[in-house]
PDB file of N, CA and C in Angstrom:
ATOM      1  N   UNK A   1       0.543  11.435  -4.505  1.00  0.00           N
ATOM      2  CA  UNK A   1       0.719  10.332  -3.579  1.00  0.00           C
ATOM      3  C   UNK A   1       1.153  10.892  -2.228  1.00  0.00           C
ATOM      4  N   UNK A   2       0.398  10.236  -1.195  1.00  0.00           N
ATOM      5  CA  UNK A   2       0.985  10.747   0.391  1.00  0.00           C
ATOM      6  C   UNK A   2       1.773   9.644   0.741  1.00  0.00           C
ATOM      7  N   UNK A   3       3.147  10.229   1.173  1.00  0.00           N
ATOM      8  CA  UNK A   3       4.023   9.071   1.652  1.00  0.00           C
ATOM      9  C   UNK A   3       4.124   9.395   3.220  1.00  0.00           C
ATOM     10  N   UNK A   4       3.877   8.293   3.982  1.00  0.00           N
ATOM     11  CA  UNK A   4       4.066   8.744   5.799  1.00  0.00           C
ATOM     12  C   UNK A   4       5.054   7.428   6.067  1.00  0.00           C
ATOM     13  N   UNK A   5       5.178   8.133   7.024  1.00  0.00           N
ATOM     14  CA  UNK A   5       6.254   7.088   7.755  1.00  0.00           C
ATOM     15  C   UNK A   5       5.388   6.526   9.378  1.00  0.00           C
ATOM     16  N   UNK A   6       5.835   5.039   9.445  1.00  0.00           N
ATOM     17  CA  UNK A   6       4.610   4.698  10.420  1.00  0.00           C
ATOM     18  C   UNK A   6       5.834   3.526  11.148  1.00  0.00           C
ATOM     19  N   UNK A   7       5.570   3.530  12.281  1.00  0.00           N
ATOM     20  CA  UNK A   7       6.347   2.353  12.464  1.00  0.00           C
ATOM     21  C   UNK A   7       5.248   1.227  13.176  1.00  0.00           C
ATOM     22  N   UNK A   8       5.634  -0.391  13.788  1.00  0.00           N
ATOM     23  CA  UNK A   8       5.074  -1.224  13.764  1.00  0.00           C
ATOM     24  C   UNK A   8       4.454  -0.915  14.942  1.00  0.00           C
ATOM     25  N   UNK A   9       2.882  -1.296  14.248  1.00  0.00           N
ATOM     26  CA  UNK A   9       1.543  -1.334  15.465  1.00  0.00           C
ATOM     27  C   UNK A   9       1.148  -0.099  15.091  1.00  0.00           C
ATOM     28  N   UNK A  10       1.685   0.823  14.498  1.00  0.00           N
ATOM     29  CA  UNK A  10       0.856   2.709  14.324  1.00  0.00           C
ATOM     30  C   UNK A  10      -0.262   2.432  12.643  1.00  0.00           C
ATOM     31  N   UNK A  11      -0.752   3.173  12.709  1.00  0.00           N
ATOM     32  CA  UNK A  11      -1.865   2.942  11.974  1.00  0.00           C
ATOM     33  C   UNK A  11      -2.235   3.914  10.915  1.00  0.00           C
ATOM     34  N   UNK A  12      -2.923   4.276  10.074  1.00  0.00           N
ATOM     35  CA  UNK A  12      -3.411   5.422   9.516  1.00  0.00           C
ATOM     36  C   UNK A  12      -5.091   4.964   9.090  1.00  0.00           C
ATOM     37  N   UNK A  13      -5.901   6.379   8.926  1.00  0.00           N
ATOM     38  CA  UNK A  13      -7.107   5.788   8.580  1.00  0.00           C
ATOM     39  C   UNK A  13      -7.474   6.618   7.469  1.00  0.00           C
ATOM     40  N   UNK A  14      -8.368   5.541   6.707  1.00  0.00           N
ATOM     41  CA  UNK A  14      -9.237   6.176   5.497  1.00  0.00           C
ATOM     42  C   UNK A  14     -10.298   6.520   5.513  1.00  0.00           C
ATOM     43  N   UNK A  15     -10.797   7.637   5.036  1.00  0.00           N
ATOM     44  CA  UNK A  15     -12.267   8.210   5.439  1.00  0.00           C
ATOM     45  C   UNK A  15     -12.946   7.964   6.152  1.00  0.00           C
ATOM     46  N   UNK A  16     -12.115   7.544   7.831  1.00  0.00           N
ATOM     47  CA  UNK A  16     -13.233   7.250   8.660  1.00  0.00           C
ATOM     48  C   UNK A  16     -13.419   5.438   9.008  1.00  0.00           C
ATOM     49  N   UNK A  17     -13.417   4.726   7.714  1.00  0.00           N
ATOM     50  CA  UNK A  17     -13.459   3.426   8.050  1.00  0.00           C
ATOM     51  C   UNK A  17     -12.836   2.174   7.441  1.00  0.00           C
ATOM     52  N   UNK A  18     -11.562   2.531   6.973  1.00  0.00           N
ATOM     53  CA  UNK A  18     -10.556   1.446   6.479  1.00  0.00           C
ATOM     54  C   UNK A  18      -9.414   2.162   7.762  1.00  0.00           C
ATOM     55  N   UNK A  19      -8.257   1.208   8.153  1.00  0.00           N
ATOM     56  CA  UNK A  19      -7.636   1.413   9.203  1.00  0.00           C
ATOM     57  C   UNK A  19      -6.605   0.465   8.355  1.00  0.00           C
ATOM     58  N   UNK A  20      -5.782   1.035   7.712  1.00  0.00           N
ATOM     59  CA  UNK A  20      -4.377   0.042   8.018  1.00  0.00           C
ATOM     60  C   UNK A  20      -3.290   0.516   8.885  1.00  0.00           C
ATOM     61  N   UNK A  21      -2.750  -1.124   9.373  1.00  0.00           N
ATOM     62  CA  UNK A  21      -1.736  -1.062  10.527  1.00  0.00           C
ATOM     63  C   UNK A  21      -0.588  -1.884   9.922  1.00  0.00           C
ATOM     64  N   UNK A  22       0.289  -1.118  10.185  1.00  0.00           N
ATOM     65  CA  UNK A  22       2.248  -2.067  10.331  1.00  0.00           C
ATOM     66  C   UNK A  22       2.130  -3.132  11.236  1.00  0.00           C
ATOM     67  N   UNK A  23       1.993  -3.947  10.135  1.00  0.00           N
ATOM     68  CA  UNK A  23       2.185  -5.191  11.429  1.00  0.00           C
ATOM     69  C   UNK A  23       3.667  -5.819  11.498  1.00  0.00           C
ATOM     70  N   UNK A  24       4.594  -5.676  10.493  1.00  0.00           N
ATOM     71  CA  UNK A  24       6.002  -6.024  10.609  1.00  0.00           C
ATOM     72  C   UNK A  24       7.072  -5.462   9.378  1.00  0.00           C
ATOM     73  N   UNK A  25       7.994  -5.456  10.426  1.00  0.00           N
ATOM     74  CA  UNK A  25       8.950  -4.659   8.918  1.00  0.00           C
ATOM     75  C   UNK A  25      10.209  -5.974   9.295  1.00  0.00           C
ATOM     76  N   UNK A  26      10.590  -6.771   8.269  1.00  0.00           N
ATOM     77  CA  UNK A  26      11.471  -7.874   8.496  1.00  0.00           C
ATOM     78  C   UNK A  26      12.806  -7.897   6.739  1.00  0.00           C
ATOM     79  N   UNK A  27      13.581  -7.387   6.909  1.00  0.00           N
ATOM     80  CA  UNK A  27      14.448  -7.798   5.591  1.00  0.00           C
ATOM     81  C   UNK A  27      14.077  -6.961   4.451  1.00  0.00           C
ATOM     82  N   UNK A  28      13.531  -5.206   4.649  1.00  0.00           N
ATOM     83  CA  UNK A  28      13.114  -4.936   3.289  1.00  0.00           C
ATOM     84  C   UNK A  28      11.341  -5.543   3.157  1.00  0.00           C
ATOM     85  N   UNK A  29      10.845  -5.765   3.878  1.00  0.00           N
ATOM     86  CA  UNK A  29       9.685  -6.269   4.047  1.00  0.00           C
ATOM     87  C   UNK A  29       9.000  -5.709   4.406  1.00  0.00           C
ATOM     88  N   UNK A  30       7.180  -5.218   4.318  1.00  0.00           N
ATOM     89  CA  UNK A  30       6.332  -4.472   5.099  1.00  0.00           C
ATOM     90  C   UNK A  30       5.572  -5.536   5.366  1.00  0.00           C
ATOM     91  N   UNK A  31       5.061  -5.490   6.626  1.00  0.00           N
ATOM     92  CA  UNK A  31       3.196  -6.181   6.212  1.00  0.00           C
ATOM     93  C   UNK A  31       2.497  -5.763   6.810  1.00  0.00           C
ATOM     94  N   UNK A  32       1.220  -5.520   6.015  1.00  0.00           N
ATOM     95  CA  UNK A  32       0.395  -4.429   6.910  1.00  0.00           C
ATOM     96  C   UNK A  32      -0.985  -5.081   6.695  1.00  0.00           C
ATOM     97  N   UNK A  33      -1.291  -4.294   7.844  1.00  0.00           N
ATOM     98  CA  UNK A  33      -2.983  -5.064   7.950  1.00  0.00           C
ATOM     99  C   UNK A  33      -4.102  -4.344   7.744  1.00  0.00           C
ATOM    100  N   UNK A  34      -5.145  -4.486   6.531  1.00  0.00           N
ATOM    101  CA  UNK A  34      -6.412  -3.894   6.677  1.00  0.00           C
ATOM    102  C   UNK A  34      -7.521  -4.028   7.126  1.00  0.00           C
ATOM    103  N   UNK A  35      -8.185  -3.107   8.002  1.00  0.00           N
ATOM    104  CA  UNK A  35     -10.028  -3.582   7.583  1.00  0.00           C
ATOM    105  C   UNK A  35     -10.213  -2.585   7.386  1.00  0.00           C
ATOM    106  N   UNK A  36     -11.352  -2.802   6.639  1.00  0.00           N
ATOM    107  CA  UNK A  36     -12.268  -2.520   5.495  1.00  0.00           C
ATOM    108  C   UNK A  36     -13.598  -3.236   5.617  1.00  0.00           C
ATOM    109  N   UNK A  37     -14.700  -2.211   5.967  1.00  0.00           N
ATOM    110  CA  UNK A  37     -16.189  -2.830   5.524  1.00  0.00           C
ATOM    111  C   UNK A  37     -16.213  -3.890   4.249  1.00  0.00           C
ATOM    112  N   UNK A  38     -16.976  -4.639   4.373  1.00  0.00           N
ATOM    113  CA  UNK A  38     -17.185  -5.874   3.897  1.00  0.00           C
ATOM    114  C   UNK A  38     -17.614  -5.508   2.242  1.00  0.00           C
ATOM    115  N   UNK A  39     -17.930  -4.207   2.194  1.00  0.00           N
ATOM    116  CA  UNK A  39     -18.943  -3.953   0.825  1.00  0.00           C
ATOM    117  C   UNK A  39     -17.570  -2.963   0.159  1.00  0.00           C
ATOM    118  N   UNK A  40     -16.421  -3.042   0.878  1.00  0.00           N
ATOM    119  CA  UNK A  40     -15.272  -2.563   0.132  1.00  0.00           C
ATOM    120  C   UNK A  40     -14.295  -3.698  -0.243  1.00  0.00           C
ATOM    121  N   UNK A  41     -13.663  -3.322  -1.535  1.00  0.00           N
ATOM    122  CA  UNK A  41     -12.689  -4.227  -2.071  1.00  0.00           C
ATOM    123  C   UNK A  41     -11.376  -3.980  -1.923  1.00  0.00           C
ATOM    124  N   UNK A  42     -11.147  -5.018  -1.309  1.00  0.00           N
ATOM    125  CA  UNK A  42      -9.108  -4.802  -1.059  1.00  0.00           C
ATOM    126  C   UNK A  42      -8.189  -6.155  -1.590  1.00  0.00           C
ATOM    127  N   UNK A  43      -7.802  -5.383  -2.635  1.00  0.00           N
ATOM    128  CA  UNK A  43      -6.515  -6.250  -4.040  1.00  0.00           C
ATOM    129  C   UNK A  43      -5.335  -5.892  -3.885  1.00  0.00           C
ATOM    130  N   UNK A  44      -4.645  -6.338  -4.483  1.00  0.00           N
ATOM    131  CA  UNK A  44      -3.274  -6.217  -4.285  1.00  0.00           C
ATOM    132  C   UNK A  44      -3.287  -5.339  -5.261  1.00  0.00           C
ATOM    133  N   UNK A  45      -2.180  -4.446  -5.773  1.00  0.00           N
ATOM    134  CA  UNK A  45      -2.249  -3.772  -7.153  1.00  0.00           C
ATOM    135  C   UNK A  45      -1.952  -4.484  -8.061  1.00  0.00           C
ATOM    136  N   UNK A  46      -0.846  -5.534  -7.906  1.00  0.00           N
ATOM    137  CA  UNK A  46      -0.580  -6.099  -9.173  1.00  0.00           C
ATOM    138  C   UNK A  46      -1.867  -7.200 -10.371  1.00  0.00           C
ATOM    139  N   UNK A  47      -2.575  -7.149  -9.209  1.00  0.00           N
ATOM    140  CA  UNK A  47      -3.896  -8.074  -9.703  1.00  0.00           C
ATOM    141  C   UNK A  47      -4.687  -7.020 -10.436  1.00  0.00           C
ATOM    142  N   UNK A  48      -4.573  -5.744 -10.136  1.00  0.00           N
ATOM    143  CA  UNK A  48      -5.834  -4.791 -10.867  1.00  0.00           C
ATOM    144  C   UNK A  48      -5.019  -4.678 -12.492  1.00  0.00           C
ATOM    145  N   UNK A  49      -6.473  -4.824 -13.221  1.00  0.00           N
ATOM    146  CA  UNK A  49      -6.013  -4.830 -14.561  1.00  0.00           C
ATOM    147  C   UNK A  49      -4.965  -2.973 -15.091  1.00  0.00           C
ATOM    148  N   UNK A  50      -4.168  -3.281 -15.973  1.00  0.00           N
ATOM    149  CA  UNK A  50      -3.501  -1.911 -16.147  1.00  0.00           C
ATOM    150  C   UNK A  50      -4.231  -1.324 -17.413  1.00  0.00           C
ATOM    151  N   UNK A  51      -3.779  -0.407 -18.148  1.00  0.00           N
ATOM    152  CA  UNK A  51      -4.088   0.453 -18.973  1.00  0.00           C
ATOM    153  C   UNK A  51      -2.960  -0.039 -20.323  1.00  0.00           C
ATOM    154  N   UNK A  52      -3.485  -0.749 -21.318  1.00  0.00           N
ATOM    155  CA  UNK A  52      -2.297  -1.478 -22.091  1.00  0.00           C
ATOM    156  C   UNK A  52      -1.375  -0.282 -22.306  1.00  0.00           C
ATOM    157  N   UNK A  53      -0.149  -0.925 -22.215  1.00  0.00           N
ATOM    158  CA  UNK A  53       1.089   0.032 -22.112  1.00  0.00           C
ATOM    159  C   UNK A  53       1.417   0.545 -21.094  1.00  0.00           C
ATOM    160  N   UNK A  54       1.100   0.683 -19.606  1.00  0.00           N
ATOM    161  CA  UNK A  54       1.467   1.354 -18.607  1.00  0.00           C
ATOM    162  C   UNK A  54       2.289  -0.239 -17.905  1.00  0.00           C
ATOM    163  N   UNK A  55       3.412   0.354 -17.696  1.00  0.00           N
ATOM    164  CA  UNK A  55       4.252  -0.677 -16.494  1.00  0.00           C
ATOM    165  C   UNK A  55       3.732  -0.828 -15.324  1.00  0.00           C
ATOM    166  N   UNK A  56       4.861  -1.660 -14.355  1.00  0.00           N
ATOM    167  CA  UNK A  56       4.733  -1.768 -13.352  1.00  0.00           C
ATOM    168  C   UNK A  56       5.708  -0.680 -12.333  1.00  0.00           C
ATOM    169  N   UNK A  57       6.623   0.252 -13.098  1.00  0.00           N
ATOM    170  CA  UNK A  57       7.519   0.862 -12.888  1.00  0.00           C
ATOM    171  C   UNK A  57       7.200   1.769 -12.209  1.00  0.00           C
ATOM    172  N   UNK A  58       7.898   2.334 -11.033  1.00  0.00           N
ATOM    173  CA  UNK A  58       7.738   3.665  -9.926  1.00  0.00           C
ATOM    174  C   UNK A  58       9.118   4.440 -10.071  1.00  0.00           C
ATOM    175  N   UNK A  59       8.854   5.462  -9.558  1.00  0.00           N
ATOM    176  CA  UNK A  59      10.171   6.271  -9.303  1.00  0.00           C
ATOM    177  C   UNK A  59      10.425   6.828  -7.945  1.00  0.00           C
ATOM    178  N   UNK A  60      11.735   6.566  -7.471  1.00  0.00           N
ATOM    179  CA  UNK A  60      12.340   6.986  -6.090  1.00  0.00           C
ATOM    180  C   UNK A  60      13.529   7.682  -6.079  1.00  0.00           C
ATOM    181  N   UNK A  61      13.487   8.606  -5.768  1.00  0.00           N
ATOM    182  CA  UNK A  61      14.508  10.049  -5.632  1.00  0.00           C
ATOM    183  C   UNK A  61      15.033   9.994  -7.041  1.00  0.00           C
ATOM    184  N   UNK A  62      14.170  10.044  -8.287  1.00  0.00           N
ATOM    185  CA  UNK A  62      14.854  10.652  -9.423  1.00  0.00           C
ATOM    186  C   UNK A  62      15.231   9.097 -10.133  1.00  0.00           C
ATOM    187  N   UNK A  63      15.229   7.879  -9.375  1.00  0.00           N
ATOM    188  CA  UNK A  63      15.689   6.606 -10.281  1.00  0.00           C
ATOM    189  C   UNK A  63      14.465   6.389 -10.603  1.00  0.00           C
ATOM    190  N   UNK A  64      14.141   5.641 -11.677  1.00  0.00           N
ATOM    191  CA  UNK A  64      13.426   4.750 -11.946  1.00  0.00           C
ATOM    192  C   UNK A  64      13.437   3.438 -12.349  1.00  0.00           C
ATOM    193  N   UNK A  65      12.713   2.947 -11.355  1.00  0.00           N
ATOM    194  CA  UNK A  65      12.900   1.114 -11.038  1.00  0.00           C
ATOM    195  C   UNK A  65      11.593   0.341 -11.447  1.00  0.00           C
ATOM    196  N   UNK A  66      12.041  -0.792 -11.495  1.00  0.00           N
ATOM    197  CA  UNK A  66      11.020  -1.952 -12.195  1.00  0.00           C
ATOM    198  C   UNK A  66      10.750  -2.734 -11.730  1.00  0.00           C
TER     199      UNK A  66
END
């Protein structure tokens, strides 16, 4: 996983033609904005089906949270 640090209005791009941007950081909050060609799909993760038995769980500096 690449983790960057971006602040609001800075951007990063994907191969050329997905562009997401910080559009606000409010309370612990991100929101960010994509485009993406029309013939690409953009989901949230929690909507993509999982692998039965895999959580929703991540890990940050050694905790692991849910």
């Amino acid at each position: 996983m690449l983790v960057l640090t971006r602040k609001i209005q800075e951007t990063l791009v994907i191969d050329g033609n997905i562009t997401v941007t910080v559009v606000s950081v409010e309370n612990g909050r991100v929101r960010i904005g994509i485009e993406a060609p029309r013939h690409i799909s953009v989901r949230r993760g929690e909507l993509e089906p999982r692998p039965q038995g895999q959580s929703h769980s991540f890990e940050v500096a050694g905790a692991r949270m849910s």
